[in-house]
PDB file of N, CA and C in Angstrom:
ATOM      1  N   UNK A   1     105.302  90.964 102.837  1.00  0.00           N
ATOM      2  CA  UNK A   1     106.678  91.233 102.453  1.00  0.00           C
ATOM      3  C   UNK A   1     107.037  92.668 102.810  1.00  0.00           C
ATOM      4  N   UNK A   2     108.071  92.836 103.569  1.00  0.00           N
ATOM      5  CA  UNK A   2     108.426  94.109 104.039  1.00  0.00           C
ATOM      6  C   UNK A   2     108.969  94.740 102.696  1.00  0.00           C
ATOM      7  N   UNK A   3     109.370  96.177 102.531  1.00  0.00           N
ATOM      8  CA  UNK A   3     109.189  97.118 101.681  1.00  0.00           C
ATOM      9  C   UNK A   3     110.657  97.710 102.307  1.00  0.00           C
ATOM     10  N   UNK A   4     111.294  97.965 101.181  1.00  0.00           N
ATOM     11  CA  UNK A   4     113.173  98.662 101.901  1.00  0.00           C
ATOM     12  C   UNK A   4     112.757 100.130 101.111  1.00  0.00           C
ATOM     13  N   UNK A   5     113.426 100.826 101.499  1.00  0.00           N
ATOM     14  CA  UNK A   5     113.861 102.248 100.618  1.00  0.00           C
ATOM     15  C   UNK A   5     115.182 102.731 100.307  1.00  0.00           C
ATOM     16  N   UNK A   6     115.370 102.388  98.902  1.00  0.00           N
ATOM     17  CA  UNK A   6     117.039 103.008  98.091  1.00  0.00           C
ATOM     18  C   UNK A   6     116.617 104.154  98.011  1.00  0.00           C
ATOM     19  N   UNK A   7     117.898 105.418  98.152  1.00  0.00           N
ATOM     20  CA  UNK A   7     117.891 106.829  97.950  1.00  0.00           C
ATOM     21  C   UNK A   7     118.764 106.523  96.505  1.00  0.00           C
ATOM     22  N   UNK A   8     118.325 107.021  95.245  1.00  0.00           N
ATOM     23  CA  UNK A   8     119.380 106.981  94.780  1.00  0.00           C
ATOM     24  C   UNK A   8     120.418 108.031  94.855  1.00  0.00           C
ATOM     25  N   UNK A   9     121.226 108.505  94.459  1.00  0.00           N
ATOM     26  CA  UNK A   9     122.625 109.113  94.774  1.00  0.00           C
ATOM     27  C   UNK A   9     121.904 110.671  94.602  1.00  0.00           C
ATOM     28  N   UNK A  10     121.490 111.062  93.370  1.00  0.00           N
ATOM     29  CA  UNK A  10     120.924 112.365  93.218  1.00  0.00           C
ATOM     30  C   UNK A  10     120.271 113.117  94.472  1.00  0.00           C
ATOM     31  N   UNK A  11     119.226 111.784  94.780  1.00  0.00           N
ATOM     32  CA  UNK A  11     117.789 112.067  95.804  1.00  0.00           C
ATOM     33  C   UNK A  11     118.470 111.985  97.135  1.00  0.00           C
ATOM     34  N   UNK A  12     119.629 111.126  97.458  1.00  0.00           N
ATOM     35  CA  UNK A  12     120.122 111.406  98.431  1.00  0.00           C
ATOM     36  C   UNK A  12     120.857 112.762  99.043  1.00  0.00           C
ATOM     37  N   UNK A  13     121.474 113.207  97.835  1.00  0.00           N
ATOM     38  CA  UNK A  13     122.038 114.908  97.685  1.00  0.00           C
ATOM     39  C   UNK A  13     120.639 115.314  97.885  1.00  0.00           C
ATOM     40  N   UNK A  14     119.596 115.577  97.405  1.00  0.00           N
ATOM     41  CA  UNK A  14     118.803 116.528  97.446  1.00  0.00           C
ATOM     42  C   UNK A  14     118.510 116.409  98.627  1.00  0.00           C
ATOM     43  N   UNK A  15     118.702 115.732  99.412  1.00  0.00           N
ATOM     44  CA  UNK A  15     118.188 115.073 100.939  1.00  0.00           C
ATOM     45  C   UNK A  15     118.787 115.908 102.191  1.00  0.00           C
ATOM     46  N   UNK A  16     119.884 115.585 101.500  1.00  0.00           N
ATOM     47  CA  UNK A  16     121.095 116.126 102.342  1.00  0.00           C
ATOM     48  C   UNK A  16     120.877 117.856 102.418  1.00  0.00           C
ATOM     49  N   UNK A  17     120.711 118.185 101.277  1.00  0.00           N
ATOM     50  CA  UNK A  17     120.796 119.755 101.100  1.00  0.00           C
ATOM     51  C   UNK A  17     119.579 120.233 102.077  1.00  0.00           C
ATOM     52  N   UNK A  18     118.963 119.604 101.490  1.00  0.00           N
ATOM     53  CA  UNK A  18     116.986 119.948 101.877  1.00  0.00           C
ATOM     54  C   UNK A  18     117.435 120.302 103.882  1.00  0.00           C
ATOM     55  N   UNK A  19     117.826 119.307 103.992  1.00  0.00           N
ATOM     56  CA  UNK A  19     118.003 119.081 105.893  1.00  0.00           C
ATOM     57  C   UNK A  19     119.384 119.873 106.405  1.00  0.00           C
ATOM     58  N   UNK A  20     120.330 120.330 105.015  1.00  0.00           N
ATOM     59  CA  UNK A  20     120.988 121.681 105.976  1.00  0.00           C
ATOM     60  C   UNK A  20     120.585 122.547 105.949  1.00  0.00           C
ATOM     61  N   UNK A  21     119.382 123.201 104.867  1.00  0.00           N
ATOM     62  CA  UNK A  21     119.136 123.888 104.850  1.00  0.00           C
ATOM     63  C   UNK A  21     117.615 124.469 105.811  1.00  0.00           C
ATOM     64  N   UNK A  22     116.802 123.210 106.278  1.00  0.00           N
ATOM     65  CA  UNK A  22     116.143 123.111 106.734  1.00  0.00           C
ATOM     66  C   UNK A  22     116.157 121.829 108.093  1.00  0.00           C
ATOM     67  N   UNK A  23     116.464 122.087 109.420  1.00  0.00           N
ATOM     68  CA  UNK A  23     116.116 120.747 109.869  1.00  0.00           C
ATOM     69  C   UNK A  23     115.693 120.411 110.326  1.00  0.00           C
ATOM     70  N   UNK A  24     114.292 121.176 111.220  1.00  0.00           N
ATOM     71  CA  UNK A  24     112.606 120.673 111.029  1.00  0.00           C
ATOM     72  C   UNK A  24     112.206 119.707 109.764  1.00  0.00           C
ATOM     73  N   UNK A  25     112.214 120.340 108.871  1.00  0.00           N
ATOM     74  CA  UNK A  25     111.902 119.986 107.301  1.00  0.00           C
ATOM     75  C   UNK A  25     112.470 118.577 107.232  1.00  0.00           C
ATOM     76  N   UNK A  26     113.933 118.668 107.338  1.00  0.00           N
ATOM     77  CA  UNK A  26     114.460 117.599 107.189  1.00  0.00           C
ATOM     78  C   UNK A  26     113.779 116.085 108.260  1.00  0.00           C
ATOM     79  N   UNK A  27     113.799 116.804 109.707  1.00  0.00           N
ATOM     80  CA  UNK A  27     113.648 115.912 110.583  1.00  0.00           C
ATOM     81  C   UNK A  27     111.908 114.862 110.270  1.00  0.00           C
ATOM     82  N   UNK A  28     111.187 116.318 109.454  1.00  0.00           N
ATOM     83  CA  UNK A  28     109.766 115.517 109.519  1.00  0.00           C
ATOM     84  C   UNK A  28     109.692 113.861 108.250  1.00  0.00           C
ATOM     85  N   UNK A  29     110.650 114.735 107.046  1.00  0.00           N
ATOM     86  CA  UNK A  29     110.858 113.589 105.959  1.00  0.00           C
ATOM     87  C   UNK A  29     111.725 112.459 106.420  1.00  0.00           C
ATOM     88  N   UNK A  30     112.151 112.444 107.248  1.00  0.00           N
ATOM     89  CA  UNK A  30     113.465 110.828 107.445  1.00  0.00           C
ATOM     90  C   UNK A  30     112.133 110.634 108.918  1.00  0.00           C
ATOM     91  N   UNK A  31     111.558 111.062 110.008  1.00  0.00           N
ATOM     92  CA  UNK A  31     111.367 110.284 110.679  1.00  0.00           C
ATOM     93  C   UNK A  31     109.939 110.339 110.781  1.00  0.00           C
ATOM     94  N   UNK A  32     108.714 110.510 109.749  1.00  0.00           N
ATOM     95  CA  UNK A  32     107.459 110.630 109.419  1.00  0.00           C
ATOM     96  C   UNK A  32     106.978 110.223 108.264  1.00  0.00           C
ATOM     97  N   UNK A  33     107.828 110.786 107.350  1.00  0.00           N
ATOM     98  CA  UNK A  33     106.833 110.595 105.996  1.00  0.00           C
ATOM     99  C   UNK A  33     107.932 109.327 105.564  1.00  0.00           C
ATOM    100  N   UNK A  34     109.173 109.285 105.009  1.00  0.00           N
ATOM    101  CA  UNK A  34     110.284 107.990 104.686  1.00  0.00           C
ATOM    102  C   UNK A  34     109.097 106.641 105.348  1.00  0.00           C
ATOM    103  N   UNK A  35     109.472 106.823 106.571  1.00  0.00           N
ATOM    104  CA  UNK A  35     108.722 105.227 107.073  1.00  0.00           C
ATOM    105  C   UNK A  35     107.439 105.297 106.881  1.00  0.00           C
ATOM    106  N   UNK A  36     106.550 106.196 106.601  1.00  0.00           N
ATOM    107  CA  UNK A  36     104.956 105.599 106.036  1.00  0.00           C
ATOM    108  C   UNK A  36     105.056 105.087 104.442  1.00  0.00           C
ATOM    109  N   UNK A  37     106.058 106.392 103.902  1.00  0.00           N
ATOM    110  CA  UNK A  37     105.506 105.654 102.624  1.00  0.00           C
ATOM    111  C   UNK A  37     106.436 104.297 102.546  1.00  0.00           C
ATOM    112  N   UNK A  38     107.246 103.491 103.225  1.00  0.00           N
ATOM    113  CA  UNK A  38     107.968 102.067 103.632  1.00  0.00           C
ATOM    114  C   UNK A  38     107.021 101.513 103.811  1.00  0.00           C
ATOM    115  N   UNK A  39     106.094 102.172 105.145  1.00  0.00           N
ATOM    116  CA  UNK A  39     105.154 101.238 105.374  1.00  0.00           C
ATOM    117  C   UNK A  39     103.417 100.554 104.668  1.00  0.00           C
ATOM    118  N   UNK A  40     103.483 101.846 103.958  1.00  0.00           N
ATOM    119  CA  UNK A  40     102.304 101.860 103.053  1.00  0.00           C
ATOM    120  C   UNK A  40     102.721 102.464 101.760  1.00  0.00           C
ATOM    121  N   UNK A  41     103.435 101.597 100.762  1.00  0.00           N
ATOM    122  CA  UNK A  41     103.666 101.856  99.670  1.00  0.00           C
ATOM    123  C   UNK A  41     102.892 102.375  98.683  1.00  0.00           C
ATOM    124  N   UNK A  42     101.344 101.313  98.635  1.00  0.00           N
ATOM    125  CA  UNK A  42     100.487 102.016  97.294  1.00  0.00           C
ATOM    126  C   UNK A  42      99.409 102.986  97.892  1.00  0.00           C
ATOM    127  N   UNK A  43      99.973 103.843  99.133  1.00  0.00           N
ATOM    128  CA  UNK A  43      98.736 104.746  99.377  1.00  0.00           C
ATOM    129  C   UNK A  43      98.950 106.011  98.413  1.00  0.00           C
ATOM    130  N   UNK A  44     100.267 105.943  97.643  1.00  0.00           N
ATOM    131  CA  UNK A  44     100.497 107.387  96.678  1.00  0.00           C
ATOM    132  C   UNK A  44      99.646 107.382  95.779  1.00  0.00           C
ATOM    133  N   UNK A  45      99.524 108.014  95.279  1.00  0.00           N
ATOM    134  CA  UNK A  45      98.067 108.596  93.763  1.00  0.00           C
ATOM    135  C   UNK A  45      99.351 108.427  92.721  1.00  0.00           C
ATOM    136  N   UNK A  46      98.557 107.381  92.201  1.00  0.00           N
ATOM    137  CA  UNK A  46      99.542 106.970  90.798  1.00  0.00           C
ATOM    138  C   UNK A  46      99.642 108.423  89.955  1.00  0.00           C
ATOM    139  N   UNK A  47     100.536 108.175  89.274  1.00  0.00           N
ATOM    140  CA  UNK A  47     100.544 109.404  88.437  1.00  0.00           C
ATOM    141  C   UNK A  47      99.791 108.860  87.004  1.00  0.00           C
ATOM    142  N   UNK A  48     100.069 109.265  85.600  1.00  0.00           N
ATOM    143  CA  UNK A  48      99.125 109.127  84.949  1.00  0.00           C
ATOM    144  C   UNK A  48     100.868 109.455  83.606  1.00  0.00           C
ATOM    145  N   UNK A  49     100.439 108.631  82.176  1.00  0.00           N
ATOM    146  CA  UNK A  49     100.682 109.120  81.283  1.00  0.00           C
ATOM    147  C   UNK A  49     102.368 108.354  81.266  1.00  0.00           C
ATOM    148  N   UNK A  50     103.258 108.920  80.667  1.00  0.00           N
ATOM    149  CA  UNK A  50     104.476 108.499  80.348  1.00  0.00           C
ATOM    150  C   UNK A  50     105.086 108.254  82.102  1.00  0.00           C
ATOM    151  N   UNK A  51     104.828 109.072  83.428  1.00  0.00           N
ATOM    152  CA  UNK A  51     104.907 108.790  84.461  1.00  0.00           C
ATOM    153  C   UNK A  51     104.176 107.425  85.298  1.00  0.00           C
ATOM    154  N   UNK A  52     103.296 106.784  84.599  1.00  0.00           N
ATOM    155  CA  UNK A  52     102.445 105.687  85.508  1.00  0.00           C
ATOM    156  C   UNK A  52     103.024 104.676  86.500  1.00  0.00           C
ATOM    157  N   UNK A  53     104.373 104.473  86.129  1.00  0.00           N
ATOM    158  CA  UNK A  53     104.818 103.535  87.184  1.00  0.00           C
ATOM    159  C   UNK A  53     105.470 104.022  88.291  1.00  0.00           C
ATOM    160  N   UNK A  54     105.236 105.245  88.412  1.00  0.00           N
ATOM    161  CA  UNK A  54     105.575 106.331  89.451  1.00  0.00           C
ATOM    162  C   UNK A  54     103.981 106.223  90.709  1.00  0.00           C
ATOM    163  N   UNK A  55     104.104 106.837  91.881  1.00  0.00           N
ATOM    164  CA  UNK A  55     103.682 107.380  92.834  1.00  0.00           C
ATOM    165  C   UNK A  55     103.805 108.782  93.247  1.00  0.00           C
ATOM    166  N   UNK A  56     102.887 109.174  93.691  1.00  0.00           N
ATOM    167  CA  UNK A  56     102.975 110.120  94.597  1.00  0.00           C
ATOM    168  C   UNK A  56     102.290 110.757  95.779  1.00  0.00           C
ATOM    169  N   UNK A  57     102.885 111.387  96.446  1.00  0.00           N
ATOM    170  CA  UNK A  57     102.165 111.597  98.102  1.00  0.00           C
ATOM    171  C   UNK A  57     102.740 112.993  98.507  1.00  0.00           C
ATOM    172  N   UNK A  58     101.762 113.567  98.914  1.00  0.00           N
ATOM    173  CA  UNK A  58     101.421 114.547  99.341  1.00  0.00           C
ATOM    174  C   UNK A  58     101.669 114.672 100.863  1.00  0.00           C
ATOM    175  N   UNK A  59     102.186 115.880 102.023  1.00  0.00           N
ATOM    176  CA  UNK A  59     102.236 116.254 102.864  1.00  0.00           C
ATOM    177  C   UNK A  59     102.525 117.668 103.689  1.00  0.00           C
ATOM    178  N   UNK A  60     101.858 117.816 105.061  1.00  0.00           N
ATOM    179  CA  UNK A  60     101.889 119.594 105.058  1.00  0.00           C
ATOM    180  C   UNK A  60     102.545 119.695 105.882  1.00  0.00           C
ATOM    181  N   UNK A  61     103.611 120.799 105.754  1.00  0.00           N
ATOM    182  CA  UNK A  61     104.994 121.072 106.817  1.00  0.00           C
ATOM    183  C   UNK A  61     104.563 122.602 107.027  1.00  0.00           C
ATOM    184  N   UNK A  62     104.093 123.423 108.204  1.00  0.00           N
ATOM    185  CA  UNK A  62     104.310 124.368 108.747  1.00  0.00           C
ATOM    186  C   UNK A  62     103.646 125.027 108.085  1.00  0.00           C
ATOM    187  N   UNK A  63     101.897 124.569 107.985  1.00  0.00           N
ATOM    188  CA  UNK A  63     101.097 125.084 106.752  1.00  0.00           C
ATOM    189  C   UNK A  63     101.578 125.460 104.871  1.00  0.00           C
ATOM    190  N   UNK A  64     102.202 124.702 104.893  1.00  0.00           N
ATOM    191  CA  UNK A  64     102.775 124.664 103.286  1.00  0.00           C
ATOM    192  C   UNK A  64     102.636 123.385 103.025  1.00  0.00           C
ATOM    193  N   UNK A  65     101.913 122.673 101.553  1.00  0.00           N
ATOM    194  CA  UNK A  65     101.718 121.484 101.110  1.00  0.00           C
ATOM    195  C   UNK A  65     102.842 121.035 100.635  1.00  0.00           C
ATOM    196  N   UNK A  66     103.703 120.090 100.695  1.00  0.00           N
ATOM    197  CA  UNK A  66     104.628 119.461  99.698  1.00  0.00           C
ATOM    198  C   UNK A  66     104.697 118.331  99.404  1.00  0.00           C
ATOM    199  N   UNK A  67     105.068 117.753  98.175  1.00  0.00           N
ATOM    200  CA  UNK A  67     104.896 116.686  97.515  1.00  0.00           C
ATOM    201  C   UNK A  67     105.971 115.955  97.028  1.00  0.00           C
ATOM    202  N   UNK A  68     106.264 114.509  96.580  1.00  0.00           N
ATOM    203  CA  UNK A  68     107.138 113.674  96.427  1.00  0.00           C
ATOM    204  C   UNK A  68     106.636 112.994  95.670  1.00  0.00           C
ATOM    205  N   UNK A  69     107.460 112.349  94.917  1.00  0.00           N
ATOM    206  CA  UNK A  69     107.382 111.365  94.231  1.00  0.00           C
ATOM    207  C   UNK A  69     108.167 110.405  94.227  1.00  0.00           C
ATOM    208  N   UNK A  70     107.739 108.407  94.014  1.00  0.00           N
ATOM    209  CA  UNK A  70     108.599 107.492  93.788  1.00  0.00           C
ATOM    210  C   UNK A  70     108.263 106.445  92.834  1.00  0.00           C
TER     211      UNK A  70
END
């Protein structure tokens, strides 16, 4: 079963901002990391505690680690 991705409205603003303000940054999250984690949903490290039905995944942009969550 294929896997879709909703932005919700917030995450979509933050999206937006993130990629005027950056658009390397931007370009690596919509055409690298968006379609892996589509394509491989449970490779995120569950989170733990009142968060558990959350994910998260890790990635390095221009020697700096950054992280997401869904």
């Amino acid at each position: 079963m294929p896997f879709q991705l909703k932005l919700k409205q917030a995450a979509a603003k933050d999206l937006y901002r993130l990629v005027k303000k950056n658009k390397s940054l931007g370009r690596v999250i919509i055409n690298q990391v968006l379609p892996e984690i589509v394509d491989k949903p449970f490779q995120g490290k569950m989170k733990q505690g009142d968060l558990s039905r959350f994910r998260s995944w890790n990635f390095n942009f221009e020697g700096t680690r950054l992280s997401g969550s869904l």
